[in-house]
Protein backbone atom coordinates (compact mmCIF):
# COMPACT_ATOMS: atom_id res chain seq x y z
CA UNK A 1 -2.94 3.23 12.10
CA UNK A 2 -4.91 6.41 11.50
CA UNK A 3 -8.41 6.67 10.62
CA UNK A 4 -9.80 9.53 8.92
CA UNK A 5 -13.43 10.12 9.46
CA UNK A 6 -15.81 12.39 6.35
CA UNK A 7 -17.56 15.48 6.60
CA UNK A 8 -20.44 13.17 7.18
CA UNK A 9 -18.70 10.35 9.74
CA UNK A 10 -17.97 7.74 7.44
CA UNK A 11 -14.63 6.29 7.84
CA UNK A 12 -12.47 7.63 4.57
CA UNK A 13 -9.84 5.54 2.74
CA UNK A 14 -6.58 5.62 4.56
CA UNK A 15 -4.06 8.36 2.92
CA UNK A 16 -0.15 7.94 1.74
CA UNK A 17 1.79 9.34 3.69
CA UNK A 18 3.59 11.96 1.23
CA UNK A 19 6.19 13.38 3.51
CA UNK A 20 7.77 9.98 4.49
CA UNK A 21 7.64 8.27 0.60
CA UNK A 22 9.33 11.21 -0.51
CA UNK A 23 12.19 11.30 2.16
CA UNK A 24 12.61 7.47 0.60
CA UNK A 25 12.98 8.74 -2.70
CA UNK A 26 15.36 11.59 -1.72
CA UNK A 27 17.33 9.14 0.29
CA UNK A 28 17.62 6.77 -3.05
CA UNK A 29 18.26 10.00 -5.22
CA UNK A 30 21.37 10.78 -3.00
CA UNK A 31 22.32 6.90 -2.55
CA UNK A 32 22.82 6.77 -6.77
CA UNK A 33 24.67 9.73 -6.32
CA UNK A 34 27.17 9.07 -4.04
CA UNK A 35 27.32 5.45 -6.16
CA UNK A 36 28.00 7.67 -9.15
CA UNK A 37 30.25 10.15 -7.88
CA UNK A 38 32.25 7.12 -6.40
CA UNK A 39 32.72 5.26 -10.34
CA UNK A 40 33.34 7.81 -11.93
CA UNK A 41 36.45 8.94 -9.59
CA UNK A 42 37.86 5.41 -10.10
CA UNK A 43 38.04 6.76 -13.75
CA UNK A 44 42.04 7.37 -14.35
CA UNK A 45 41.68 10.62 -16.11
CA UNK A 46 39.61 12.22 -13.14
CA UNK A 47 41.36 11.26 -10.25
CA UNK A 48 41.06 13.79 -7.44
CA UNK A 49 40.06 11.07 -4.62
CA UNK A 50 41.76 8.12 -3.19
CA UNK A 51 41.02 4.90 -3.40
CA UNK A 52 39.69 4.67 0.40
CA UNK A 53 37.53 8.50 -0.40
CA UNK A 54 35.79 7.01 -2.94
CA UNK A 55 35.24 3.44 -1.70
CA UNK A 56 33.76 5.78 1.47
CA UNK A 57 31.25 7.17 -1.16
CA UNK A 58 30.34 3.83 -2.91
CA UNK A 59 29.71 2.34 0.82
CA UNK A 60 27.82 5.50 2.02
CA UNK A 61 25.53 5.07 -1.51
CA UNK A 62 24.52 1.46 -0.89
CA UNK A 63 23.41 2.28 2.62
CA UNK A 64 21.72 5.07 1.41
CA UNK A 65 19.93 3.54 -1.19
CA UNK A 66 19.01 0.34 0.82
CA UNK A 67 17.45 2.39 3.44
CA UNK A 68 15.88 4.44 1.32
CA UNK A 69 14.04 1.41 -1.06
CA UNK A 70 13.45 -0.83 2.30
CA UNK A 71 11.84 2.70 3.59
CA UNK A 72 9.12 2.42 0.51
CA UNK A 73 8.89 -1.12 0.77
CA UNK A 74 7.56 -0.41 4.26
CA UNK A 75 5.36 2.56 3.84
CA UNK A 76 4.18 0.53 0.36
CA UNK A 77 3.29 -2.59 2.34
CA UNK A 78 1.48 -0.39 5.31
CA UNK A 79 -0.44 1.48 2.63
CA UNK A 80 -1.93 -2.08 1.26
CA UNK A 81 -2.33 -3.18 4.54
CA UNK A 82 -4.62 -0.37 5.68
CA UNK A 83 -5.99 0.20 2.76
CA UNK A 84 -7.39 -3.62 3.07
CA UNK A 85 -8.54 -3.42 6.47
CA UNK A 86 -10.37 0.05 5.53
CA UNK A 87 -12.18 -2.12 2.40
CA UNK A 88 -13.04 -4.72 5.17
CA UNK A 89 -14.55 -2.31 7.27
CA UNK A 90 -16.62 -0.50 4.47
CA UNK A 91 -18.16 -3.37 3.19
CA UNK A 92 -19.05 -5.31 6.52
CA UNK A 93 -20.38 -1.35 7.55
CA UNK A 94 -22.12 -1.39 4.26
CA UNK A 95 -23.66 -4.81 4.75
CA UNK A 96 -24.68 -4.11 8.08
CA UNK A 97 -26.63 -1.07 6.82
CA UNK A 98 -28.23 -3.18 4.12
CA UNK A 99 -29.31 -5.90 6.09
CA UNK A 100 -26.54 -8.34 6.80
CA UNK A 101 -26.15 -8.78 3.07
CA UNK A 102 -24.38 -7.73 0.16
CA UNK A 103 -23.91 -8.31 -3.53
CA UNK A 104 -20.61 -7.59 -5.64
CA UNK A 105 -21.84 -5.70 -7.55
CA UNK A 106 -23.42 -3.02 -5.41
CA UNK A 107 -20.22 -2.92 -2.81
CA UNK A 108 -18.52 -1.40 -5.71
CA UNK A 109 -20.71 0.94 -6.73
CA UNK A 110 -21.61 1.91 -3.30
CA UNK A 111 -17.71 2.29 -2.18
CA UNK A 112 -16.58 2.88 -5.47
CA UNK A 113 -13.84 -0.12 -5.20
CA UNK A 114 -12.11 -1.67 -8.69
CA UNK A 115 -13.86 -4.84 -9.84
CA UNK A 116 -10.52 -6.95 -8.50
CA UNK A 117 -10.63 -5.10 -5.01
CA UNK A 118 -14.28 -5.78 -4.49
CA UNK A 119 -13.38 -9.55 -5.34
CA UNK A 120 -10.15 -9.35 -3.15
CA UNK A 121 -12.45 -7.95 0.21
CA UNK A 122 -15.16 -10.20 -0.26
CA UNK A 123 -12.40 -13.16 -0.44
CA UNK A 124 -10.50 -12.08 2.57
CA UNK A 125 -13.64 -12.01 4.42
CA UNK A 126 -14.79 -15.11 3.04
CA UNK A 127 -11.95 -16.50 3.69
CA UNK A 128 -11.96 -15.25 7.80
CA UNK A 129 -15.26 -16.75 7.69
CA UNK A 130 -16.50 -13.55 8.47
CA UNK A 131 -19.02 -13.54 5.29
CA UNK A 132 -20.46 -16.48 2.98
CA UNK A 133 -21.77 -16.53 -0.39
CA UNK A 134 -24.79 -17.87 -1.35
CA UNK A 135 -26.79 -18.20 -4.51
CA UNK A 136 -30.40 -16.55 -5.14
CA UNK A 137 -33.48 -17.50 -6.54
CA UNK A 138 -32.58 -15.94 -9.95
CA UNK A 139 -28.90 -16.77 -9.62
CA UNK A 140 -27.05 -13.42 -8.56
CA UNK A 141 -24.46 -14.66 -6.34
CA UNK A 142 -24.77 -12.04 -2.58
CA UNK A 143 -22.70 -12.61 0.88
CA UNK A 144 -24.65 -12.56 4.11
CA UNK A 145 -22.81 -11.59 7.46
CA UNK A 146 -21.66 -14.90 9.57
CA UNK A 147 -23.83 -15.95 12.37
């Protein structure tokens, strides 16, 4: 997994990788294709293959297309994955820099994170015991780092 580090050393958000999803897409693009070409010769009016030539193609377009939708499965499923450990990171970074703690609230302003991802992180780490929440005086809920 790749980090990529700001102009001023933060650790950025992880980026898709453009070049790979699109050879996924191409490959399902030419998968339907072949599928297509290969009905549409079993039509009885257009003929030019036989039966074994175009049985070929619908073969070849399965394979094509399976490879090419596990392929953005994959890159899909990276992509979440390192985009959650990069959330981790920023808000344990973040709390550290703050003082060990951290409200909701000001981890998404601060990181700019959707109100469901900054609920999502603070689970996770919550959940890895790596954070706990606790309720204040005036009853804000923050997390404070683990001990």
């Amino acid at each position: 997994m790749s980090v990529h580090v700001n102009t001023n050393g933060a650790a950025a958000p992880p980026r898709t990788n453009i070049a790979l999803r699109l050879g996924a897409i191409l490959l399902v693009i030419i998968g339907v294709l072949f599928l297509i070409t290969s009905l549409l010769g079993f039509l009885p009016e257009d003929r030019r293959m036989t039966v074994m030539g175009l049985l070929l193609f619908a073969v070849l377009g399965l394979v094509l297309t399976g490879a090419g939708v596990m392929l953005l499965r994959r890159q899909s499923s990276q992509e979440a994955s390192e985009r959650f450990e990069w959330q981790e990171r920023a808000v344990l970074e973040l709390m550290r820099r703050q003082g060990g703690e951290l409200s909701l609230g000001e981890a998404q302003r601060q990181l700019s994170l959707p109100p469901a991802d900054a609920e999502a992180v603070f689970g996770r780490l919550t959940a890895q015991r790596m954070v706990a929440p606790e309720l204040t005086t005036d009853g804000a809920v923050v997390y404070r780092v683990r001990e």
